[in-house]
PDB file of N, CA and C in Angstrom:
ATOM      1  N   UNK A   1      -7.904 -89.493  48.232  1.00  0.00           N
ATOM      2  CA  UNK A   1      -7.146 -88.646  47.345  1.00  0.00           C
ATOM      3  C   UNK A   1      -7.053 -87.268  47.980  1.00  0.00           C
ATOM      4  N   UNK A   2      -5.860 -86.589  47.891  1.00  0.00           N
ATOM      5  CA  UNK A   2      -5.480 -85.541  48.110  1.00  0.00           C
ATOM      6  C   UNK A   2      -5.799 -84.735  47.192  1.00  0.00           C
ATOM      7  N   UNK A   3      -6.115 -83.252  47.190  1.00  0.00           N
ATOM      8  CA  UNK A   3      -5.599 -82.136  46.239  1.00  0.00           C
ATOM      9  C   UNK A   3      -5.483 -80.934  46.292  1.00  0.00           C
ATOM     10  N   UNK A   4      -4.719 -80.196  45.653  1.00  0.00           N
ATOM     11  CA  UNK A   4      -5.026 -78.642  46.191  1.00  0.00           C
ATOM     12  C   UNK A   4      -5.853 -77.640  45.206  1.00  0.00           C
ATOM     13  N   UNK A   5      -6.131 -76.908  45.592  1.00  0.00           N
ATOM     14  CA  UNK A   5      -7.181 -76.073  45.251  1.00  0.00           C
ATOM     15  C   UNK A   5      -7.687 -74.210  45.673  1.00  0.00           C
ATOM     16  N   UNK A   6      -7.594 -74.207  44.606  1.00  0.00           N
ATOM     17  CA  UNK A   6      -7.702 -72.562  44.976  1.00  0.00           C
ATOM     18  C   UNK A   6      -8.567 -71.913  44.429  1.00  0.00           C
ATOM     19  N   UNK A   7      -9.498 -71.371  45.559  1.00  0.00           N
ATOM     20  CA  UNK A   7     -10.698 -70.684  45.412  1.00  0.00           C
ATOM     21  C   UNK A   7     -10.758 -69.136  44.819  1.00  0.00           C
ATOM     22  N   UNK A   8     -12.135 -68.855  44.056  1.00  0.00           N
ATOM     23  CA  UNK A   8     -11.756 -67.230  44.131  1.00  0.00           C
ATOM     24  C   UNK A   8     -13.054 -67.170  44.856  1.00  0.00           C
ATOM     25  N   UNK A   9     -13.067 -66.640  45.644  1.00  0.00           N
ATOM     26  CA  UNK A   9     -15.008 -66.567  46.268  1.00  0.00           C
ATOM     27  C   UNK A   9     -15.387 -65.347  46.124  1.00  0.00           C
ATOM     28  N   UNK A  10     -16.749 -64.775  45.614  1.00  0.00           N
ATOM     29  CA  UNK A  10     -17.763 -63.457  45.228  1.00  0.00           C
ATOM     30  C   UNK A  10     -18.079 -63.598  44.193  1.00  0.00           C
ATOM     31  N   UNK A  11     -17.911 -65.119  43.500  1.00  0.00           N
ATOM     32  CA  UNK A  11     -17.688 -64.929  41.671  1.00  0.00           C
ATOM     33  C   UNK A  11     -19.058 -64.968  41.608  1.00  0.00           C
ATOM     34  N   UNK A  12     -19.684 -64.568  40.515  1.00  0.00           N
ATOM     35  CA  UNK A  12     -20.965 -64.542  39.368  1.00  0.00           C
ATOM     36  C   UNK A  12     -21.542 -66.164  39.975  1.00  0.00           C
ATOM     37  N   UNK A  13     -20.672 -67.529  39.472  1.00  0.00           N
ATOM     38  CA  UNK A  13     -21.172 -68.791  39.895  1.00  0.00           C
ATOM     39  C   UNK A  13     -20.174 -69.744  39.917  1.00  0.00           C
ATOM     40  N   UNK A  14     -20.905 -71.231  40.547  1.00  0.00           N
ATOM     41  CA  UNK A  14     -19.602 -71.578  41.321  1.00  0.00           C
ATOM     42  C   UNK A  14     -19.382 -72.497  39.750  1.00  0.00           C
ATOM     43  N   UNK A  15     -17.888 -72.658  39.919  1.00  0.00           N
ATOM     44  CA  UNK A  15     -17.404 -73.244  38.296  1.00  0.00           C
ATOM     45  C   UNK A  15     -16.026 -73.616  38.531  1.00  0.00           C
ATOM     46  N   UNK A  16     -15.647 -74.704  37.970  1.00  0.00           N
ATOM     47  CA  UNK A  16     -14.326 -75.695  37.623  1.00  0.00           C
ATOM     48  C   UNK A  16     -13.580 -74.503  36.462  1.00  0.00           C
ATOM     49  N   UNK A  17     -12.828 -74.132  36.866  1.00  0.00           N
ATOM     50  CA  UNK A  17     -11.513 -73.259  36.066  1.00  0.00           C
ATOM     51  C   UNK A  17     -10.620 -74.457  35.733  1.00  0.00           C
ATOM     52  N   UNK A  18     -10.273 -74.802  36.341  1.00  0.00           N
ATOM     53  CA  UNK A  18      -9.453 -76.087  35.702  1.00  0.00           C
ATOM     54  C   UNK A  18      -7.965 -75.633  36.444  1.00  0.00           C
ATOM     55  N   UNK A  19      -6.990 -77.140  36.032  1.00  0.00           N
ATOM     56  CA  UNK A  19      -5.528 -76.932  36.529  1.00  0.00           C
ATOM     57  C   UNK A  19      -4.547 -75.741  35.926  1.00  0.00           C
ATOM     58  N   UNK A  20      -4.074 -75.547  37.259  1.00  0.00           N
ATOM     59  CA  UNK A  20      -2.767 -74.293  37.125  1.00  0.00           C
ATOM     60  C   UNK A  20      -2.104 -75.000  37.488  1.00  0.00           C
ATOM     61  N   UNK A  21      -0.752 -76.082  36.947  1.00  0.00           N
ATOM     62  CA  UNK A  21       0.286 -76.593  37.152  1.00  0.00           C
ATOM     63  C   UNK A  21      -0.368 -77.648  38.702  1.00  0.00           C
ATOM     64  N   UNK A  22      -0.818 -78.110  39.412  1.00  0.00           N
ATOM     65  CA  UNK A  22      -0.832 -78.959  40.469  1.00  0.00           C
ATOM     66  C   UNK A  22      -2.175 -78.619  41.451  1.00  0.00           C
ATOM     67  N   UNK A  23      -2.838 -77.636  40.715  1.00  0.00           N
ATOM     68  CA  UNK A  23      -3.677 -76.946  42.003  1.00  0.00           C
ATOM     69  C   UNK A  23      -5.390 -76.540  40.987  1.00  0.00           C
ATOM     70  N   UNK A  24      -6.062 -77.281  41.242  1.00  0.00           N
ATOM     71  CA  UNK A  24      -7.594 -77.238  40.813  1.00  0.00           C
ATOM     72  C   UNK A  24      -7.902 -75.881  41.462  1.00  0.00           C
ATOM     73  N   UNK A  25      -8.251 -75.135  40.284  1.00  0.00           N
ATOM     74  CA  UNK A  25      -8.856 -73.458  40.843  1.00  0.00           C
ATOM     75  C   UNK A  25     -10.101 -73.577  40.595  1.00  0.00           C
ATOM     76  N   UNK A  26     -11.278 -72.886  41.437  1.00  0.00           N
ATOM     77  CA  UNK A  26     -12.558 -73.050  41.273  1.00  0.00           C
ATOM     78  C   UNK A  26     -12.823 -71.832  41.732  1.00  0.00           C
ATOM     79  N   UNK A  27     -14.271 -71.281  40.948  1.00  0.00           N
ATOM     80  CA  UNK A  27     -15.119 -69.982  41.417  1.00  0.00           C
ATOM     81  C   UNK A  27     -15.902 -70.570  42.120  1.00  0.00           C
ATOM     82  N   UNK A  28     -16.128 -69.367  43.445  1.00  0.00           N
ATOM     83  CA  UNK A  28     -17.349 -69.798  44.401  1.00  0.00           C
ATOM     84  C   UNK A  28     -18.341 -68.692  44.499  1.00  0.00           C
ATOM     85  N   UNK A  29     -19.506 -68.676  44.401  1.00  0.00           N
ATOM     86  CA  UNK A  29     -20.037 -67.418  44.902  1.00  0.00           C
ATOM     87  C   UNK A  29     -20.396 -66.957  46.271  1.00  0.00           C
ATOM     88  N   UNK A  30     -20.289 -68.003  47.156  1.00  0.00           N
ATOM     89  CA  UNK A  30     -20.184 -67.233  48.961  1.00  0.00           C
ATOM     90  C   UNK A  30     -19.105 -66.708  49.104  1.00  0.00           C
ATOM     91  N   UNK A  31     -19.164 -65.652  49.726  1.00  0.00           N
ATOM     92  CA  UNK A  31     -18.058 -64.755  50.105  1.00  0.00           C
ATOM     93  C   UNK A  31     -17.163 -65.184  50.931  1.00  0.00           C
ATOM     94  N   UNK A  32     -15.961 -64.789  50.808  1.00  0.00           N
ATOM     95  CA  UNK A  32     -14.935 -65.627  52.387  1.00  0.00           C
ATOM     96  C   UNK A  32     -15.580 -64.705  53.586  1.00  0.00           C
ATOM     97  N   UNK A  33     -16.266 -65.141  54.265  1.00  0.00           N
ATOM     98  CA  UNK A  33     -16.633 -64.824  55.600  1.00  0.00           C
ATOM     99  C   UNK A  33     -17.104 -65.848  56.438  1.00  0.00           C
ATOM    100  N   UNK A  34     -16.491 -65.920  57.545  1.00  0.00           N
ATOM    101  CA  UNK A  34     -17.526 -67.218  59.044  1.00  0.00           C
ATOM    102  C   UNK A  34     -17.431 -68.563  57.902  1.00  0.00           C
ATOM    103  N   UNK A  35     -16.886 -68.912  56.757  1.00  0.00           N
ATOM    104  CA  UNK A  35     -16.928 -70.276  56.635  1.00  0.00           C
ATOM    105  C   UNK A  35     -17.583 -70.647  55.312  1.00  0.00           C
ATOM    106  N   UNK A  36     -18.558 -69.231  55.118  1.00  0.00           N
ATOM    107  CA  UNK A  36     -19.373 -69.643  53.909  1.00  0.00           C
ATOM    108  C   UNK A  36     -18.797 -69.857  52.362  1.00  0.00           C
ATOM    109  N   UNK A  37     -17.826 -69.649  52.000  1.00  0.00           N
ATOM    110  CA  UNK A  37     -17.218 -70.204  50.901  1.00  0.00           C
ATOM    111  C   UNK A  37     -17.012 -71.620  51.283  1.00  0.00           C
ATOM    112  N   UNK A  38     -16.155 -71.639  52.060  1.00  0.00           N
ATOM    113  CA  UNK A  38     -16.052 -73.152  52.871  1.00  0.00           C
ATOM    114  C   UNK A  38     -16.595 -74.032  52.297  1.00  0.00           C
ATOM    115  N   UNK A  39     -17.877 -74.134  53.322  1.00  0.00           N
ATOM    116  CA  UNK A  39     -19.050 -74.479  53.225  1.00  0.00           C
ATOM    117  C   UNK A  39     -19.834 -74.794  51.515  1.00  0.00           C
ATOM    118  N   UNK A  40     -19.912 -73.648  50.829  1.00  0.00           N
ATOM    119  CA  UNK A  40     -20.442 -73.936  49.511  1.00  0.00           C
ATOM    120  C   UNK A  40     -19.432 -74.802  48.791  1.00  0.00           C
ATOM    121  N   UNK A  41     -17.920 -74.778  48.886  1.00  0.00           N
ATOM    122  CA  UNK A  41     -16.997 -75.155  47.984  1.00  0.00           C
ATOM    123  C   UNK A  41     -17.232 -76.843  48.531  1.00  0.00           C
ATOM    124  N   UNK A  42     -17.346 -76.912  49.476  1.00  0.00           N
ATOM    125  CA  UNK A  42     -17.890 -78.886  49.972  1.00  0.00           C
ATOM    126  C   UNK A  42     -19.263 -78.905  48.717  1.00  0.00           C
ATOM    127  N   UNK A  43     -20.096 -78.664  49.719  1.00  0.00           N
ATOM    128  CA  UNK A  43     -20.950 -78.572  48.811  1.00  0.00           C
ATOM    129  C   UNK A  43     -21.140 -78.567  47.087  1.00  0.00           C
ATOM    130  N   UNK A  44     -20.457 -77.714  46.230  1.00  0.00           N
ATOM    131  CA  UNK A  44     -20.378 -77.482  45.059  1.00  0.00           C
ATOM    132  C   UNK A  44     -19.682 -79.055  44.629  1.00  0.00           C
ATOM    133  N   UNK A  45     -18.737 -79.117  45.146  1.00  0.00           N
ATOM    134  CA  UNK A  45     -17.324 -80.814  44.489  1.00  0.00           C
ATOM    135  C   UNK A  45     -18.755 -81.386  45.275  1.00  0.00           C
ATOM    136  N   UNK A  46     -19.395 -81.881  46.800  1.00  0.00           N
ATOM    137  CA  UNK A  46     -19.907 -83.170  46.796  1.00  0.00           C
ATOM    138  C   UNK A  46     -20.865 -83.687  45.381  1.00  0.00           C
ATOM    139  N   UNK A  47     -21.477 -82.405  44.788  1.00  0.00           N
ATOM    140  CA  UNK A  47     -22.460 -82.422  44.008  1.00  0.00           C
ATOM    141  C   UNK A  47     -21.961 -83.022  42.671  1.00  0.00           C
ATOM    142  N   UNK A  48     -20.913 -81.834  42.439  1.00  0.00           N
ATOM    143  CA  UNK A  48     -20.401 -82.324  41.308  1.00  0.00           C
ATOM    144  C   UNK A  48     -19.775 -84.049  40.957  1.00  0.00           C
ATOM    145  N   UNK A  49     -19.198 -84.283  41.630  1.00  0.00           N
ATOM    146  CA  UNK A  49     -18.458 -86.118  42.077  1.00  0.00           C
ATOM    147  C   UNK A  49     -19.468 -86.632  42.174  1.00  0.00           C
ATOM    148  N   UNK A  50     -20.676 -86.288  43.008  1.00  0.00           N
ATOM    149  CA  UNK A  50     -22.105 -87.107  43.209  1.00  0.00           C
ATOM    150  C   UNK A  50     -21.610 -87.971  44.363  1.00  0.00           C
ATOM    151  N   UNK A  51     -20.903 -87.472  45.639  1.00  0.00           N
ATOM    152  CA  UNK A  51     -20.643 -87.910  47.120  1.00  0.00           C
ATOM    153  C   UNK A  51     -21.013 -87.181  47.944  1.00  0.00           C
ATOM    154  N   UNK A  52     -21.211 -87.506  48.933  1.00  0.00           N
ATOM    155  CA  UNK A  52     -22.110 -86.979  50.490  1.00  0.00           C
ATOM    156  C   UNK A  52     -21.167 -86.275  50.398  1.00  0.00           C
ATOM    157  N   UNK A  53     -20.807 -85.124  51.239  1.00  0.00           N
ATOM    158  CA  UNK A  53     -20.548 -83.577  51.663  1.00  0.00           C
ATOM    159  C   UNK A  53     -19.477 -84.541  52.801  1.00  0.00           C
ATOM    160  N   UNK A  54     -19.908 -85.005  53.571  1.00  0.00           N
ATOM    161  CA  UNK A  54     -19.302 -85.683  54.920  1.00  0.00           C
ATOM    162  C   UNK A  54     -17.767 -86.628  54.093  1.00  0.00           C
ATOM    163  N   UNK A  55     -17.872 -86.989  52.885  1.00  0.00           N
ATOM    164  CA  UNK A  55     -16.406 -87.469  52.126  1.00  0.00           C
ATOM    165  C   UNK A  55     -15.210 -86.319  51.570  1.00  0.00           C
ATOM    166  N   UNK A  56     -15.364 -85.239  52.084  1.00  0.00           N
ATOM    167  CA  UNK A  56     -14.260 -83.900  51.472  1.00  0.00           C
ATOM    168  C   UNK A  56     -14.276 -83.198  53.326  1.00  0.00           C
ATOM    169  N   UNK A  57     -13.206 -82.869  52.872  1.00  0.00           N
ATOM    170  CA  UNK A  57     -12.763 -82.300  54.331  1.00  0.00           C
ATOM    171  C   UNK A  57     -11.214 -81.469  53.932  1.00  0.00           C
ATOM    172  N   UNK A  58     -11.365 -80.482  54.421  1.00  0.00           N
ATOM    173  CA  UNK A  58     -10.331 -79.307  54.377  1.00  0.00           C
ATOM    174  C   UNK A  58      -9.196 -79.625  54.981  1.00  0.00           C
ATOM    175  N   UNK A  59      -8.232 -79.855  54.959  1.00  0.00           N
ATOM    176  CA  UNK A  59      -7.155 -80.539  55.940  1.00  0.00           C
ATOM    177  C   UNK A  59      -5.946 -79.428  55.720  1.00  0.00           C
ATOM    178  N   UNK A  60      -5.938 -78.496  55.199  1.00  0.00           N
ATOM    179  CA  UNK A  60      -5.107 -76.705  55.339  1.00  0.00           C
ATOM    180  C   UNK A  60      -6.082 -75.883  54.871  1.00  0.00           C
ATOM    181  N   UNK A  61      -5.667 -74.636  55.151  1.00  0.00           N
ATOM    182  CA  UNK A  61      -6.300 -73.496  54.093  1.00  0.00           C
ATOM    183  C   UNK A  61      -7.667 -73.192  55.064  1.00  0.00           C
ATOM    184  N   UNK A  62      -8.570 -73.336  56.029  1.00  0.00           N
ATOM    185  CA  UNK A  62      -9.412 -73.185  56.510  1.00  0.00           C
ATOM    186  C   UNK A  62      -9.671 -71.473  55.977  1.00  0.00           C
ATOM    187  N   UNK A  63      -9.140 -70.389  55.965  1.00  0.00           N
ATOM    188  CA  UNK A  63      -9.133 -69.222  55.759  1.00  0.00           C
ATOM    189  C   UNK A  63      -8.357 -68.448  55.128  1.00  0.00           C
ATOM    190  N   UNK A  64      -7.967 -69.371  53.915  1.00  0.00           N
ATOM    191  CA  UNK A  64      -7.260 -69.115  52.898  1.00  0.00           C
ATOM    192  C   UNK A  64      -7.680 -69.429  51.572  1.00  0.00           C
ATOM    193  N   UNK A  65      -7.391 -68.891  50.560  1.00  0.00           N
ATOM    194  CA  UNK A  65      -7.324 -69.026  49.384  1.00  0.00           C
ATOM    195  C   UNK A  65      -7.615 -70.813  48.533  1.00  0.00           C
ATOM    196  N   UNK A  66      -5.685 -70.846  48.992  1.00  0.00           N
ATOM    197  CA  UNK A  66      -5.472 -71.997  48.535  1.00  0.00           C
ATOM    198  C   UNK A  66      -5.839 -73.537  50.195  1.00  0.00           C
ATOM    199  N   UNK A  67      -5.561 -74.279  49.382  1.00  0.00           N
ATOM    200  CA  UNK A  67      -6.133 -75.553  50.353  1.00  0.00           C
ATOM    201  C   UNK A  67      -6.331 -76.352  50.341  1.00  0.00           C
ATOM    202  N   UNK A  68      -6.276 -77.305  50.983  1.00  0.00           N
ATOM    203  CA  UNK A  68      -5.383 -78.908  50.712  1.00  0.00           C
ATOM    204  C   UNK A  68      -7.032 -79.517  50.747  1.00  0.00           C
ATOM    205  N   UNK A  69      -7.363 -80.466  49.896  1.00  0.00           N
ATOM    206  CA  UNK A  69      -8.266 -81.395  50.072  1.00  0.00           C
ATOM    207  C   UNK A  69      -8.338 -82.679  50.430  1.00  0.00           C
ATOM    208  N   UNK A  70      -9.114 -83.134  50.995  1.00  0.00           N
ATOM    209  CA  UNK A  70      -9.265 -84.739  51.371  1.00  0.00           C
ATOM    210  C   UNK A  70     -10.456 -85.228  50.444  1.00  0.00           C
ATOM    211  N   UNK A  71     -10.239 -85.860  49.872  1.00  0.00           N
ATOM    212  CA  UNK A  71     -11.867 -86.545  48.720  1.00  0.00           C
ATOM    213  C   UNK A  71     -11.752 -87.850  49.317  1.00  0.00           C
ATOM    214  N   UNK A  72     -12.569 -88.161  49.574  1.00  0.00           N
ATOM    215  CA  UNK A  72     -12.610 -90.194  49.852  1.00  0.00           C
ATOM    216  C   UNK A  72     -14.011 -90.332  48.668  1.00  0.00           C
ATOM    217  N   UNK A  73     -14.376 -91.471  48.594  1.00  0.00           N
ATOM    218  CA  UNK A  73     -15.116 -92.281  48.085  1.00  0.00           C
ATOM    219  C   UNK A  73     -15.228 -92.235  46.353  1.00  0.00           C
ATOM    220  N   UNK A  74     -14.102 -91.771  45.726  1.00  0.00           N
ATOM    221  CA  UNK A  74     -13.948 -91.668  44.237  1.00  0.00           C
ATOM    222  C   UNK A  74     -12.422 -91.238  43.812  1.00  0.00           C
ATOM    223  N   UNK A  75     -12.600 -92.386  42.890  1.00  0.00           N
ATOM    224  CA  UNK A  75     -11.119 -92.670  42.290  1.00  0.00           C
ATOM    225  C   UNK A  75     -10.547 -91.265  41.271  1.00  0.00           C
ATOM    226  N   UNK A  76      -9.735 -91.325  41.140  1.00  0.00           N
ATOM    227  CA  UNK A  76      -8.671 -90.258  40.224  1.00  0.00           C
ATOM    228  C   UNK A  76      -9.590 -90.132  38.937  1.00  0.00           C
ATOM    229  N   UNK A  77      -9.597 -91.350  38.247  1.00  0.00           N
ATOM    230  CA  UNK A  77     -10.380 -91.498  36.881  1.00  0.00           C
ATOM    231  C   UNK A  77     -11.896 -90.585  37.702  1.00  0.00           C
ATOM    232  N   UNK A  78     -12.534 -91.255  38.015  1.00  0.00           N
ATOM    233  CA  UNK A  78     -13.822 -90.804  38.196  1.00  0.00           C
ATOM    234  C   UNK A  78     -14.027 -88.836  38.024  1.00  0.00           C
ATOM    235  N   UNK A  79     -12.860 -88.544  39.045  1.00  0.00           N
ATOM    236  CA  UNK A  79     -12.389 -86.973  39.415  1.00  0.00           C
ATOM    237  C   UNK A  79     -12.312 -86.428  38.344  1.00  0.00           C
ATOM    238  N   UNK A  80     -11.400 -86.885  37.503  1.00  0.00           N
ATOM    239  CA  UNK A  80     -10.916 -86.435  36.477  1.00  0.00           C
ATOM    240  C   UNK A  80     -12.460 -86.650  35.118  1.00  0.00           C
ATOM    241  N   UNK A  81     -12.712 -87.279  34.963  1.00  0.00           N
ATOM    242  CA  UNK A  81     -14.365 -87.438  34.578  1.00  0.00           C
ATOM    243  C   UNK A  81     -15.191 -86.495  34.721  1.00  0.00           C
ATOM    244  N   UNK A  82     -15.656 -86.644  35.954  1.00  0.00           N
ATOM    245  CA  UNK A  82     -16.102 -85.507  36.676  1.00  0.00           C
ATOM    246  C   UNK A  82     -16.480 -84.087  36.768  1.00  0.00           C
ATOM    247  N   UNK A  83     -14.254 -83.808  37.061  1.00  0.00           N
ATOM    248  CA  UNK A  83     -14.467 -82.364  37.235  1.00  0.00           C
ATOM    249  C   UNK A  83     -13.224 -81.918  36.415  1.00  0.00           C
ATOM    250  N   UNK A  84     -12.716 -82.082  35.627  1.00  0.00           N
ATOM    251  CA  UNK A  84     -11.947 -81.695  34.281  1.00  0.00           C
ATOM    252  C   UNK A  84     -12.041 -81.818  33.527  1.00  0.00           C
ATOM    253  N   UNK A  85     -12.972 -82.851  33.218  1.00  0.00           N
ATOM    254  CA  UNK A  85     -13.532 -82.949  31.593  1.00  0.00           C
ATOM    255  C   UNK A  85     -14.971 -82.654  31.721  1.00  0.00           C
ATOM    256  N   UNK A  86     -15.562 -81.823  32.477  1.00  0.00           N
ATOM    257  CA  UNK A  86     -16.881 -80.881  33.345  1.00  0.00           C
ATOM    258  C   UNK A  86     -17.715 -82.055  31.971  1.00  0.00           C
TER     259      UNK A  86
END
């Protein structure tokens, strides 16, 4: 599964904002610097879905805002379970 997603990173904690028309917005609290939002925002979704870190992969957006996701190992339903109905 694909999706897009748009970070705010420095926030208070990391948290599911929910859909803006096509694009999952999420708070991160690592700062955009060298990767570390990046980095926590894998981290934060592997946890949340309950999948290894190594199944999400950034495929645009490396140093941007917004940014295309790759999720493998969990279905739409599950996602939506998951991380919209937190």
């Amino acid at each position: 599964m694909i999706i897009k997603v748009k970070i705010t990173p420095n926030s208070r904690a990391n948290q599911v904002i929910g859909f803006e028309q096509d694009t999952l917005k999420i708070k991160i609290k690592a700062p955009a610097e060298k990767g570390k939002a990046n980095k926590e925002l894998i981290s934060f979704l592997a946890k949340k879905l309950k999948i290894a870190k190594s199944s999400i992969t950034i495929l645009t957006g490396q140093t941007s805002r917004l940014k295309k996701l790759k999720i493998e190992s969990v279905s739409i339903k599950n996602f939506t379970q998951l991380i919209v109905n937190k």
